[in-house]
PDB file of N, CA and C in Angstrom:
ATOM      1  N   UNK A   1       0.847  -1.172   0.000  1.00  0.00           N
ATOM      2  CA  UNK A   1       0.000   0.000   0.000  1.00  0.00           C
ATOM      3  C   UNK A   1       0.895   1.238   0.000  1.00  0.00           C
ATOM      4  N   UNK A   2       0.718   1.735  -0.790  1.00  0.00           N
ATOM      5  CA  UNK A   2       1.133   3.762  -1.161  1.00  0.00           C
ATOM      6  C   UNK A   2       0.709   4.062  -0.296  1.00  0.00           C
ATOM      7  N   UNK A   3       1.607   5.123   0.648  1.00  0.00           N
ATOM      8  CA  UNK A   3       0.958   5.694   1.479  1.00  0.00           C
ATOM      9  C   UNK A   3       1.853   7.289   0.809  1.00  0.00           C
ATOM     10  N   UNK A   4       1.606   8.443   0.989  1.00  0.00           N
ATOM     11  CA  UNK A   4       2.204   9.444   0.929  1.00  0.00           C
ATOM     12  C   UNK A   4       2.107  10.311   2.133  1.00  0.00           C
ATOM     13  N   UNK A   5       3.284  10.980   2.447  1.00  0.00           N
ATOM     14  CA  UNK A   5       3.357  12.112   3.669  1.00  0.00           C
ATOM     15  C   UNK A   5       3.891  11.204   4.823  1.00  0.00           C
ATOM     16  N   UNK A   6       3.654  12.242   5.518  1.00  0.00           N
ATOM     17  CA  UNK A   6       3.741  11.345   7.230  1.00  0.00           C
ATOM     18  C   UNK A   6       2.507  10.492   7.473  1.00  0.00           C
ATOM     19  N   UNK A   7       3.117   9.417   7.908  1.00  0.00           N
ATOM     20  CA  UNK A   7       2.175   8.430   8.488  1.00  0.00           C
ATOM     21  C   UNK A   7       1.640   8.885   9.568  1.00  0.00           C
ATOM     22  N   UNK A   8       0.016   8.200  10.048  1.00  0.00           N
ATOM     23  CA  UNK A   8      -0.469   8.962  11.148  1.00  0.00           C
ATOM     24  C   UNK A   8      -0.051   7.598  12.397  1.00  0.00           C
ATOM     25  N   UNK A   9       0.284   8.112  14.123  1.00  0.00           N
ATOM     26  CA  UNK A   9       0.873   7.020  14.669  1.00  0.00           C
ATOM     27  C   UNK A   9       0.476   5.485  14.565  1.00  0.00           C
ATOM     28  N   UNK A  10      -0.515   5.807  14.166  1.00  0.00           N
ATOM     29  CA  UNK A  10      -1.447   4.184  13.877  1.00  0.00           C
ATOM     30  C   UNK A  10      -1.063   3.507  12.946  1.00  0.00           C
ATOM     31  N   UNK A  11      -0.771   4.235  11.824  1.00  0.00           N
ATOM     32  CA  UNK A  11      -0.280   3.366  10.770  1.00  0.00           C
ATOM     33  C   UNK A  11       1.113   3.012  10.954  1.00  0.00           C
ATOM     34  N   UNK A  12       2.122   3.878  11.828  1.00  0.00           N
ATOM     35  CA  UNK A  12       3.520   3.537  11.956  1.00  0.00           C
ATOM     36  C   UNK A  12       3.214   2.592  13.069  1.00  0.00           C
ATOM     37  N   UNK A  13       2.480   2.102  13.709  1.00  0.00           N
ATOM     38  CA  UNK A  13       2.347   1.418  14.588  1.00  0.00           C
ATOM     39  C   UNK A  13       2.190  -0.018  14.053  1.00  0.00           C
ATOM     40  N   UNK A  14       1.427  -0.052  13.216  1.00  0.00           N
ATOM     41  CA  UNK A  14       0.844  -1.218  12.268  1.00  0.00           C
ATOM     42  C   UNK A  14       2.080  -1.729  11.370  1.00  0.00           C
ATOM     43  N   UNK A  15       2.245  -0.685  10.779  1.00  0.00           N
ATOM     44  CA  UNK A  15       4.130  -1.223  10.132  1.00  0.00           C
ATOM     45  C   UNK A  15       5.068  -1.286  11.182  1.00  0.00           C
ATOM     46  N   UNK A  16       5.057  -1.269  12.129  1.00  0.00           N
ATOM     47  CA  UNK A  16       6.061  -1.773  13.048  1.00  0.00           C
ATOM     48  C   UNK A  16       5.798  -3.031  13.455  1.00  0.00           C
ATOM     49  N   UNK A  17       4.719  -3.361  13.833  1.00  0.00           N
ATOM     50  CA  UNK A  17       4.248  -4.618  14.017  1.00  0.00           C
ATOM     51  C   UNK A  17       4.353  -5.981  12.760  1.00  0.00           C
ATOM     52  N   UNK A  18       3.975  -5.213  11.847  1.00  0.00           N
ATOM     53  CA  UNK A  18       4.454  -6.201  10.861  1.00  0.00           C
ATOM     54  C   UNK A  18       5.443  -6.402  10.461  1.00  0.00           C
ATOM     55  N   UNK A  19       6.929  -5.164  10.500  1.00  0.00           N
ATOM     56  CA  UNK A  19       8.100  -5.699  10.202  1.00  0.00           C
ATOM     57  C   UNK A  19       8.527  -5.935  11.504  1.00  0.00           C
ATOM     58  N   UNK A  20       7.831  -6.349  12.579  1.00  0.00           N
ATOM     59  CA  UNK A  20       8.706  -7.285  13.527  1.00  0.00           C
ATOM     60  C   UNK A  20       8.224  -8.874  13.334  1.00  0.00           C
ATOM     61  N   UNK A  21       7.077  -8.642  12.536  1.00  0.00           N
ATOM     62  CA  UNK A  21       6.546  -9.998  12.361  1.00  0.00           C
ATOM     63  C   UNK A  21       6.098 -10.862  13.918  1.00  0.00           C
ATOM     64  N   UNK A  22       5.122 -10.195  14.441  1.00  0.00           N
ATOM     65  CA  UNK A  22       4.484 -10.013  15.142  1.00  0.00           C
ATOM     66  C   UNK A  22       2.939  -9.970  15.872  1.00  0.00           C
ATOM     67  N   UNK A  23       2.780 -10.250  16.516  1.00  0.00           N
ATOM     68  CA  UNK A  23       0.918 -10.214  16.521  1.00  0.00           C
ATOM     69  C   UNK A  23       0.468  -9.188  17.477  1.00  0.00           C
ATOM     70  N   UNK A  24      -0.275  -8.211  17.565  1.00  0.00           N
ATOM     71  CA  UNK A  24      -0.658  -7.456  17.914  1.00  0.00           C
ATOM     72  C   UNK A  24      -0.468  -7.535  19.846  1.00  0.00           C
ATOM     73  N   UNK A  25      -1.164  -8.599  20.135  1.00  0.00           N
ATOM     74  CA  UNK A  25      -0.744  -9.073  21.621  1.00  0.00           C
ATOM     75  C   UNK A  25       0.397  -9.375  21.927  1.00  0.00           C
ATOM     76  N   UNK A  26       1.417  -9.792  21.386  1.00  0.00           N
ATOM     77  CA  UNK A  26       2.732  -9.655  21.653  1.00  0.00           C
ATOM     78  C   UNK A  26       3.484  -8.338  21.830  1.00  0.00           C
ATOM     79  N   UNK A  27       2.744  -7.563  20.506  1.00  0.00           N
ATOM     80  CA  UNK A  27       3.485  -6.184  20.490  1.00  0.00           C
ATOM     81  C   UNK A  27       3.256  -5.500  21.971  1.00  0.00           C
ATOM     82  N   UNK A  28       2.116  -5.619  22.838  1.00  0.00           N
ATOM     83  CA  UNK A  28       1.016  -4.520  23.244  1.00  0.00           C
ATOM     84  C   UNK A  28       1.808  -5.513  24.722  1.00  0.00           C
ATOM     85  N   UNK A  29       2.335  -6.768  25.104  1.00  0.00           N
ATOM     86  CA  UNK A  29       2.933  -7.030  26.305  1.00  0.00           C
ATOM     87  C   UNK A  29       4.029  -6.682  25.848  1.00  0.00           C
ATOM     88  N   UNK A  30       5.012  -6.606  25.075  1.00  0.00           N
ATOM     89  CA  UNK A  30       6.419  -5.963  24.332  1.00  0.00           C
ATOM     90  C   UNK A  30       6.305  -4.257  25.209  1.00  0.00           C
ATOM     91  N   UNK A  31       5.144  -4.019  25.027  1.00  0.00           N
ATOM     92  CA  UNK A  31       4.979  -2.198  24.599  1.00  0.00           C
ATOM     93  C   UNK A  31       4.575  -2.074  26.613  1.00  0.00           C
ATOM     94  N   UNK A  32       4.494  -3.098  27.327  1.00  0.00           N
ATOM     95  CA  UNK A  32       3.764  -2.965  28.432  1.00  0.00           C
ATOM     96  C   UNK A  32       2.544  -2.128  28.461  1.00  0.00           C
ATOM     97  N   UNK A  33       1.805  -2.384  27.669  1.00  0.00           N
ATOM     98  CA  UNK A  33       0.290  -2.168  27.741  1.00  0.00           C
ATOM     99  C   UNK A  33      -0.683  -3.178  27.433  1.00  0.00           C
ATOM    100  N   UNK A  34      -2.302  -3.116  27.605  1.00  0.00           N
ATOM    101  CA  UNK A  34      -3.290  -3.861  27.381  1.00  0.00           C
ATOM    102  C   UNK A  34      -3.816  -3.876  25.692  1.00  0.00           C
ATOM    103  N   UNK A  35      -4.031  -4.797  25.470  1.00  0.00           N
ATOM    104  CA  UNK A  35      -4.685  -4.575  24.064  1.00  0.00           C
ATOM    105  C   UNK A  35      -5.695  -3.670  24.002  1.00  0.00           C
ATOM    106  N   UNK A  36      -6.367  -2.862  25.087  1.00  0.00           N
ATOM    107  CA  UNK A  36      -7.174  -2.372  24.565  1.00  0.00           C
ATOM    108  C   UNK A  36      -6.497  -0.618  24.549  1.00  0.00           C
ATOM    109  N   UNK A  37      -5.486  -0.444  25.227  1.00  0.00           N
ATOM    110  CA  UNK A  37      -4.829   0.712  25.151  1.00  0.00           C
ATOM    111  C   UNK A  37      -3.937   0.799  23.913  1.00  0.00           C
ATOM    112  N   UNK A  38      -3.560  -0.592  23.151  1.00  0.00           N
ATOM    113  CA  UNK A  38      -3.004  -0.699  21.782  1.00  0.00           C
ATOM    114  C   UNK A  38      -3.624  -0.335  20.980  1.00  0.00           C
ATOM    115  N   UNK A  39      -5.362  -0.932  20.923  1.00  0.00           N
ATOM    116  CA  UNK A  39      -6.226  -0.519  19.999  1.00  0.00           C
ATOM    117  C   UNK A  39      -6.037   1.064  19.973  1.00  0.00           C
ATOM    118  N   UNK A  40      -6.248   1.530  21.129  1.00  0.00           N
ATOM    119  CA  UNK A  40      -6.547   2.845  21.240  1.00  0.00           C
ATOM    120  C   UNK A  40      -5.133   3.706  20.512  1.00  0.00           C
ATOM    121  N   UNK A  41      -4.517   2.842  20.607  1.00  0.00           N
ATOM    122  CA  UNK A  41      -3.020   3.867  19.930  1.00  0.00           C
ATOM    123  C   UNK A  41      -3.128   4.095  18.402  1.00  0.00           C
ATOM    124  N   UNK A  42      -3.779   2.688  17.877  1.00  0.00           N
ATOM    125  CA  UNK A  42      -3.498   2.411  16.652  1.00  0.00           C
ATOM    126  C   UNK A  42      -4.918   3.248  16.247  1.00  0.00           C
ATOM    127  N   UNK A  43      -6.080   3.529  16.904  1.00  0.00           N
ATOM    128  CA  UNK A  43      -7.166   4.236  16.608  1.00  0.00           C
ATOM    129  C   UNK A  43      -7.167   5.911  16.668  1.00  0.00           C
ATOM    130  N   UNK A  44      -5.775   6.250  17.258  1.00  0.00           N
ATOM    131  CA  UNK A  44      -5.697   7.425  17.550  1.00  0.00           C
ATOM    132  C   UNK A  44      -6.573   8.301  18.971  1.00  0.00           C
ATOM    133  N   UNK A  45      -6.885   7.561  19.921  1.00  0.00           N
ATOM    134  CA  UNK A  45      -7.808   7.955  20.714  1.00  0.00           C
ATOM    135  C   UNK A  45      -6.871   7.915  22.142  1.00  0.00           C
ATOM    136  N   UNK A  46      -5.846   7.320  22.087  1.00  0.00           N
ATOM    137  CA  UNK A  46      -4.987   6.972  23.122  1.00  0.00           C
ATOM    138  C   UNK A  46      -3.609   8.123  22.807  1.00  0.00           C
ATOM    139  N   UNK A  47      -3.205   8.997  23.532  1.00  0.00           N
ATOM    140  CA  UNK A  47      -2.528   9.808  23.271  1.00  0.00           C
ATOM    141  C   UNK A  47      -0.494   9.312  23.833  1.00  0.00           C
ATOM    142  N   UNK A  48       0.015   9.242  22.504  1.00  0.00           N
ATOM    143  CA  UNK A  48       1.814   9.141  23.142  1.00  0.00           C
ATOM    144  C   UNK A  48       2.273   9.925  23.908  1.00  0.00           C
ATOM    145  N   UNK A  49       2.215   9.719  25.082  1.00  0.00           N
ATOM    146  CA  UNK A  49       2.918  10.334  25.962  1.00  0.00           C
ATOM    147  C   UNK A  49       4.477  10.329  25.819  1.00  0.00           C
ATOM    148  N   UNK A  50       4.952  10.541  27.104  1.00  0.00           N
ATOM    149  CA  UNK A  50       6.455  10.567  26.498  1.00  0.00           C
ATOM    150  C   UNK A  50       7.102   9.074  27.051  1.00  0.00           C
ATOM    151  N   UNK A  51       6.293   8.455  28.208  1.00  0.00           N
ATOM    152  CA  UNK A  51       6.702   7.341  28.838  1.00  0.00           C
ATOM    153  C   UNK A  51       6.280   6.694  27.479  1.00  0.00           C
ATOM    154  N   UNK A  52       4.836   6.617  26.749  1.00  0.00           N
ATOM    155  CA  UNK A  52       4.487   5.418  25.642  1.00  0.00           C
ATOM    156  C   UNK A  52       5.888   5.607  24.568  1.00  0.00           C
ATOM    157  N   UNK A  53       5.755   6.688  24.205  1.00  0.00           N
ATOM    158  CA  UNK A  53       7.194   6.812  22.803  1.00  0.00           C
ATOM    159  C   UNK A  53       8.412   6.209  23.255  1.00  0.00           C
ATOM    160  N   UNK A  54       8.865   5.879  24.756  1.00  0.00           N
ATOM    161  CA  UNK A  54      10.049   5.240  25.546  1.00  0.00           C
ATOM    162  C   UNK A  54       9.559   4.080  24.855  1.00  0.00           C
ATOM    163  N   UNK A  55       8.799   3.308  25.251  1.00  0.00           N
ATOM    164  CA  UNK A  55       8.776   2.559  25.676  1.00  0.00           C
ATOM    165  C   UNK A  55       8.373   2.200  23.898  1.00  0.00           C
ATOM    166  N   UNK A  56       7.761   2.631  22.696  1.00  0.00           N
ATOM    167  CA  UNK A  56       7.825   2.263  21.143  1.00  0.00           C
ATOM    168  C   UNK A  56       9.466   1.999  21.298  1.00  0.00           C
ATOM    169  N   UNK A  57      10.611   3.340  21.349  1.00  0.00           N
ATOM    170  CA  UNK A  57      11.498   3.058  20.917  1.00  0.00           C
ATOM    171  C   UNK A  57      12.164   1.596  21.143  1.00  0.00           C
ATOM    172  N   UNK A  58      11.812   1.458  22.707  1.00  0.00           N
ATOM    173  CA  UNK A  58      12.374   0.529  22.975  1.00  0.00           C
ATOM    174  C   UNK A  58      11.988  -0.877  22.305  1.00  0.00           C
ATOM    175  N   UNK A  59      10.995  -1.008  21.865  1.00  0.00           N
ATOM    176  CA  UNK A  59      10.450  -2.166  21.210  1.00  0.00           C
ATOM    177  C   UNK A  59      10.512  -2.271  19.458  1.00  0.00           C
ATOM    178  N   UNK A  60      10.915  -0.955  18.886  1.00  0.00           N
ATOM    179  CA  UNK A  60      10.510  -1.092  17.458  1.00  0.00           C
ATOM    180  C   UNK A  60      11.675  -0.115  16.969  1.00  0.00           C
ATOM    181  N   UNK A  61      12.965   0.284  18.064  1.00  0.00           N
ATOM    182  CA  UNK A  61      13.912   0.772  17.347  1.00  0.00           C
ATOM    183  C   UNK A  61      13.673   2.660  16.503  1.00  0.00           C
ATOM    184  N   UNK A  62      12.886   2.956  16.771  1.00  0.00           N
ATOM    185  CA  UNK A  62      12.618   3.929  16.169  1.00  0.00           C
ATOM    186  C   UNK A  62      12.718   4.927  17.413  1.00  0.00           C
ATOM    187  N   UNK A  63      13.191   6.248  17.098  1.00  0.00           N
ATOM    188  CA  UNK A  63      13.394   7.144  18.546  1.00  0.00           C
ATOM    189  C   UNK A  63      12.296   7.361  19.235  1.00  0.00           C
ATOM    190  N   UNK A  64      12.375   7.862  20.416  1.00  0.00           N
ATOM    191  CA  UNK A  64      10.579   8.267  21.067  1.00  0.00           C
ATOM    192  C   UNK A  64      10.761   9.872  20.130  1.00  0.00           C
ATOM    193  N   UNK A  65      12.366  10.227  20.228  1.00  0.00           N
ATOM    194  CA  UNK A  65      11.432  11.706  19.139  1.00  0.00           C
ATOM    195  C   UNK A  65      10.363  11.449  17.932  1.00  0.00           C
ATOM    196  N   UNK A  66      10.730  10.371  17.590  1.00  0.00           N
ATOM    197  CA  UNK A  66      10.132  10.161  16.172  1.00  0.00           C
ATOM    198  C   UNK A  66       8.537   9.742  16.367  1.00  0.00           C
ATOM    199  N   UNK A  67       8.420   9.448  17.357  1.00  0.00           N
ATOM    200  CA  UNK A  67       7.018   8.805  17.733  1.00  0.00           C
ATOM    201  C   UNK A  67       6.292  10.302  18.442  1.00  0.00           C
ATOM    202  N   UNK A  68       7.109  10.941  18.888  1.00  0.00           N
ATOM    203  CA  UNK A  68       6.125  12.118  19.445  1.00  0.00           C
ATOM    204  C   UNK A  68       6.121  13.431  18.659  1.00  0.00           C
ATOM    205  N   UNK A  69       6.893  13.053  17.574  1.00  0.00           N
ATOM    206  CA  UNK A  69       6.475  14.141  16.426  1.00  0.00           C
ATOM    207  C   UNK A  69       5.349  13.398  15.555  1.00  0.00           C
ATOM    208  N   UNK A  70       5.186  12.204  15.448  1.00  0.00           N
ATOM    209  CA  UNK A  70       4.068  11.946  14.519  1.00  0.00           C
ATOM    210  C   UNK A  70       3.003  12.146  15.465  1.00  0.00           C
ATOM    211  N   UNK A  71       2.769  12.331  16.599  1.00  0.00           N
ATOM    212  CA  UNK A  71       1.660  12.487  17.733  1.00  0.00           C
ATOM    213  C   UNK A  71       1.570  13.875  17.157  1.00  0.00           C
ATOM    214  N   UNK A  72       2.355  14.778  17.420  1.00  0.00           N
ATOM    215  CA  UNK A  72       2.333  16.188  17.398  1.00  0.00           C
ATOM    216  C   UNK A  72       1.475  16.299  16.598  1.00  0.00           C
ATOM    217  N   UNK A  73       2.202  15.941  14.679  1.00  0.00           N
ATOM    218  CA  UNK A  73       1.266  16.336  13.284  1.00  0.00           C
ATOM    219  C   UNK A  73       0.165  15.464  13.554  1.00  0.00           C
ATOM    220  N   UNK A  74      -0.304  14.687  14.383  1.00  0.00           N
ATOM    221  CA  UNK A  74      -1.649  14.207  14.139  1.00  0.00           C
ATOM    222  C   UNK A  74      -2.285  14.836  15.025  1.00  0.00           C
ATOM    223  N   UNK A  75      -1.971  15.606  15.860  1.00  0.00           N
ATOM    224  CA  UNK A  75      -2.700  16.055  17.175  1.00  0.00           C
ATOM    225  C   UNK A  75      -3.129  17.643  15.912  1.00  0.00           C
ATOM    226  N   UNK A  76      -1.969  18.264  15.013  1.00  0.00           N
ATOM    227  CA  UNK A  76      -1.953  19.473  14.662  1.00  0.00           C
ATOM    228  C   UNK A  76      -3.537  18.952  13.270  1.00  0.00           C
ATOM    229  N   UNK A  77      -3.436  17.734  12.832  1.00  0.00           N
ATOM    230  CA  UNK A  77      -4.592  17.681  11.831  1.00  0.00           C
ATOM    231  C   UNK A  77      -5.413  17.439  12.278  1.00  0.00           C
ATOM    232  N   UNK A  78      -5.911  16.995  13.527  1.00  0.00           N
ATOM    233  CA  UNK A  78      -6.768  16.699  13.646  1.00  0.00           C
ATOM    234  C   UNK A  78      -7.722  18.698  14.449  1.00  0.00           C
ATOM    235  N   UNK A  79      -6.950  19.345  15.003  1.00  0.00           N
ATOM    236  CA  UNK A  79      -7.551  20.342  14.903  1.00  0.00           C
ATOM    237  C   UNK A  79      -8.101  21.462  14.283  1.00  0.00           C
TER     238      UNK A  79
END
């Protein structure tokens, strides 16, 4: 799938999960959270804090800066 621009955190969330080759419940005890606070990440309704972006980097290699700037531009489109 084409995606263009910045991804919104949900979708970088979803491609992280799949290039770890991974299942969603693994990721979400990986990520020390509940599946239903995963859903909520990947739905956009659950907000990255700075402890959640620790705790992406730590699981998917990607910085927490990088995870709390895609929070930022989705927090900035969605207003």
């Amino acid at each position: 799938m084409a995606r263009h621009g910045t991804p919104t955190p949900g979708q970088a969330i979803l491609e992280g999960i799949e290039w770890l080759k991974m299942d969603k419940a693994e990721f979400a005890r990986r990520l020390g959270v509940s599946m239903e606070t995963l859903e909520g990440l990947i739905a956009g309704t659950v907000e990255i804090t700075l402890e959640l972006a620790s705790a992406l980097e730590s699981v998917t290699g990607s910085p927490a800066a990088y995870w709390r700037m895609l929070a930022s531009k989705a927090k900035k489109n969605n207003n």
